[in-house]
C-alpha atoms as a PDB file:
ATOM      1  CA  UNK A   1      34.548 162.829 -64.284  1.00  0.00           C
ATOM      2  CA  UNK A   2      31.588 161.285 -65.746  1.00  0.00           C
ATOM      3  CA  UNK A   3      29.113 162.883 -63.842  1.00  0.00           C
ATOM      4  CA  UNK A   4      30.645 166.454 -65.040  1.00  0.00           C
ATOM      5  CA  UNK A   5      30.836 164.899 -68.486  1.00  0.00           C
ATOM      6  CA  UNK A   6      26.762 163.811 -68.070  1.00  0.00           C
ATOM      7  CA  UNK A   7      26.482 167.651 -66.829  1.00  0.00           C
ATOM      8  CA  UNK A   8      28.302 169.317 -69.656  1.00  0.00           C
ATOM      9  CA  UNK A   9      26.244 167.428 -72.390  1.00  0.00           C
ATOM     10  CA  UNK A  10      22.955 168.098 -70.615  1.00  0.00           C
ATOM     11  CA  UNK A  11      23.780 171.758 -70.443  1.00  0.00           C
ATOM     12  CA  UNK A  12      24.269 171.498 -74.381  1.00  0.00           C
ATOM     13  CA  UNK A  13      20.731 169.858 -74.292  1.00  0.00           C
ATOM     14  CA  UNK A  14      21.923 166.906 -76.509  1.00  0.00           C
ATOM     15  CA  UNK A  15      20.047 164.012 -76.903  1.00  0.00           C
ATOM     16  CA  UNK A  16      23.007 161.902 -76.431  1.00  0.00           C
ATOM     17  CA  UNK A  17      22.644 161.047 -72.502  1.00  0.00           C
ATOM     18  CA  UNK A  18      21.787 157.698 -72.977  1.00  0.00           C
ATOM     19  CA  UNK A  19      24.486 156.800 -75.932  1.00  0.00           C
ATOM     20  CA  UNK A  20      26.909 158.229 -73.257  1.00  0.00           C
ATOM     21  CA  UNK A  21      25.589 156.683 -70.690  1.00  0.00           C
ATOM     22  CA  UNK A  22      25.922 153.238 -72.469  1.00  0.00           C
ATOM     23  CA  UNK A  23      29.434 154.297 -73.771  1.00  0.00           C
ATOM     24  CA  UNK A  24      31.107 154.866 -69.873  1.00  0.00           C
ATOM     25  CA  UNK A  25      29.361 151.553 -68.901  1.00  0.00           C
ATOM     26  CA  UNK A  26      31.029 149.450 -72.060  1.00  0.00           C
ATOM     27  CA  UNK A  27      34.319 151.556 -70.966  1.00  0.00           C
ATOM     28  CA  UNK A  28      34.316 150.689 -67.129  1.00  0.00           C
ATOM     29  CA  UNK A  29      32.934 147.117 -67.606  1.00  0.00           C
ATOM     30  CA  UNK A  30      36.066 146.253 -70.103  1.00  0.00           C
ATOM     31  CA  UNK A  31      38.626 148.150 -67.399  1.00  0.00           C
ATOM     32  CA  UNK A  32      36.973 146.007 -64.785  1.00  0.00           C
ATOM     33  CA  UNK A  33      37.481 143.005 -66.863  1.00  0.00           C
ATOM     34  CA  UNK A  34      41.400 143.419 -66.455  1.00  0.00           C
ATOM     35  CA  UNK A  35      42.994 141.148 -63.078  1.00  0.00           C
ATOM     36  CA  UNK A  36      44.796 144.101 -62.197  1.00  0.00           C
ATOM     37  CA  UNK A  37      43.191 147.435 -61.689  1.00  0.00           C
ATOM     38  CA  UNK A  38      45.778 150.127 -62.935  1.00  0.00           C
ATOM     39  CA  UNK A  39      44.875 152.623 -65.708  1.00  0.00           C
ATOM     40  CA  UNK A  40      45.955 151.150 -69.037  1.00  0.00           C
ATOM     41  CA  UNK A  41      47.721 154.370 -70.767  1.00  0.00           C
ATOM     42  CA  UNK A  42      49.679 155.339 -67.482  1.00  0.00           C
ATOM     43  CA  UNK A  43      49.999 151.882 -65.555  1.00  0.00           C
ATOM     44  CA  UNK A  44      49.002 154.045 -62.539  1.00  0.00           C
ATOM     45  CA  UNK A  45      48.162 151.649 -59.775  1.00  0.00           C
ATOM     46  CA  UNK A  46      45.807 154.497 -58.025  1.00  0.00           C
ATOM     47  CA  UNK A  47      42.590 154.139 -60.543  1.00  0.00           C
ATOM     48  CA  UNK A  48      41.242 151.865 -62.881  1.00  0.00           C
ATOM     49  CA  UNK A  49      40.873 154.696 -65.470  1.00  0.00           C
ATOM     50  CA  UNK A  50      42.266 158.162 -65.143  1.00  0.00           C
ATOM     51  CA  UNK A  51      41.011 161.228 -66.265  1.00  0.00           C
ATOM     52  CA  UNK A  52      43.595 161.088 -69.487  1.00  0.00           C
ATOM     53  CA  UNK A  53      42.163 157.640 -70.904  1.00  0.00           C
ATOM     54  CA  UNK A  54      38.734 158.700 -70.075  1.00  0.00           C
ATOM     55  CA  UNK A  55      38.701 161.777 -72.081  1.00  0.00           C
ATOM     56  CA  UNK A  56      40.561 160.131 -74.616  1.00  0.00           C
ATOM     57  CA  UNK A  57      37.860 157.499 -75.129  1.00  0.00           C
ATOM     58  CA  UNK A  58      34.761 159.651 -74.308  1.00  0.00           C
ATOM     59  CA  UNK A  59      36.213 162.014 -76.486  1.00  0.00           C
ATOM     60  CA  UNK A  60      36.800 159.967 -79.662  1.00  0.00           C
ATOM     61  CA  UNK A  61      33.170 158.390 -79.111  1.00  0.00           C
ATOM     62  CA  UNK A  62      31.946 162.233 -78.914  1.00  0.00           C
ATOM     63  CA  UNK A  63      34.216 163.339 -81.949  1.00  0.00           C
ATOM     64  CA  UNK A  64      32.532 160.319 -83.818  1.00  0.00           C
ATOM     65  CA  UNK A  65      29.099 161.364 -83.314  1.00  0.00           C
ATOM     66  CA  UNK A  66      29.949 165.346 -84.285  1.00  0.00           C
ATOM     67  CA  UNK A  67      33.475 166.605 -84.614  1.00  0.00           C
ATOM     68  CA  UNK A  68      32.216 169.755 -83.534  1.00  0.00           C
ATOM     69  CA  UNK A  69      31.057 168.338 -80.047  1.00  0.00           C
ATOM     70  CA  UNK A  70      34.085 166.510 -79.904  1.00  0.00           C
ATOM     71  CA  UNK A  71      36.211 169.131 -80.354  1.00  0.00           C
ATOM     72  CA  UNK A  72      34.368 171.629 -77.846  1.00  0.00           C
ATOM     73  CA  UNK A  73      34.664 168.618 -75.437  1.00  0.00           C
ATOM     74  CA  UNK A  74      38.471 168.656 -75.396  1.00  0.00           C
ATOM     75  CA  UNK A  75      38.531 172.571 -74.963  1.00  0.00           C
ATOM     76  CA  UNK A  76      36.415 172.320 -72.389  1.00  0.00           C
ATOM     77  CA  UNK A  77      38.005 169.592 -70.291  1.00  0.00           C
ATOM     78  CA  UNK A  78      41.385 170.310 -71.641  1.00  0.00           C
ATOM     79  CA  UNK A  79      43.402 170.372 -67.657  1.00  0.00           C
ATOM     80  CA  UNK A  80      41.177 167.732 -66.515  1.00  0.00           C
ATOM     81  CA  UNK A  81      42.190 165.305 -69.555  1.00  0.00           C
ATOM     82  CA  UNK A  82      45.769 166.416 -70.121  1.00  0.00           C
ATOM     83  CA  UNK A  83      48.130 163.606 -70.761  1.00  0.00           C
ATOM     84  CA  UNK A  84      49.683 162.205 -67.702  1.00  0.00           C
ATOM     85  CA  UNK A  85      53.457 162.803 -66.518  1.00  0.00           C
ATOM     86  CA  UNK A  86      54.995 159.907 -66.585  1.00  0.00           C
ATOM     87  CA  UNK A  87      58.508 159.598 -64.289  1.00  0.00           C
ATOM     88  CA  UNK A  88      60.934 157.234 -65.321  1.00  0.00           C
ATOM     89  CA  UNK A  89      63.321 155.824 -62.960  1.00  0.00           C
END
């Protein structure tokens, strides 16, 4: 996801790339920190970080640097970064 991410903002010709590029390295270095590797919203046990957390936090950073952006980021990516169905037992 963040290569299309890295795609989408260089197709908006933003001058962001490095800020973003700086912003998924701070996110995956404090997911790798964890013992366990299992996304922290859904607890899934199959990534680190799905596609839900990382458009929620790549999305907030974006929102922060122009609400605009950040809301043409969730329109864009809206299937890819819907919330995750959780089953309970």
């Amino acid at each position: 996801m963040t290569d299309k991410v890295e795609e989408w903002l260089t197709s908006k010709k933003l001058n962001i790339i490095r800020d973003f590029r700086q912003q998924v390295r701070n996110l995956l270095d404090s997911v790798s920190a964890r013992e366990k590797m299992s996304c922290f919203s859904c607890r899934s046990e199959a990534t680190a970080i799905c596609n839900y957390c990382f458009g929620s936090r790549v999305g907030g950073w974006l929102n922060k640097q122009d609400k605009i952006l950040g809301v043409e980021f969730a329109s864009y990516f809206k299937e890819e970064i819907a919330s995750p169905k959780i089953a309970f037992a």
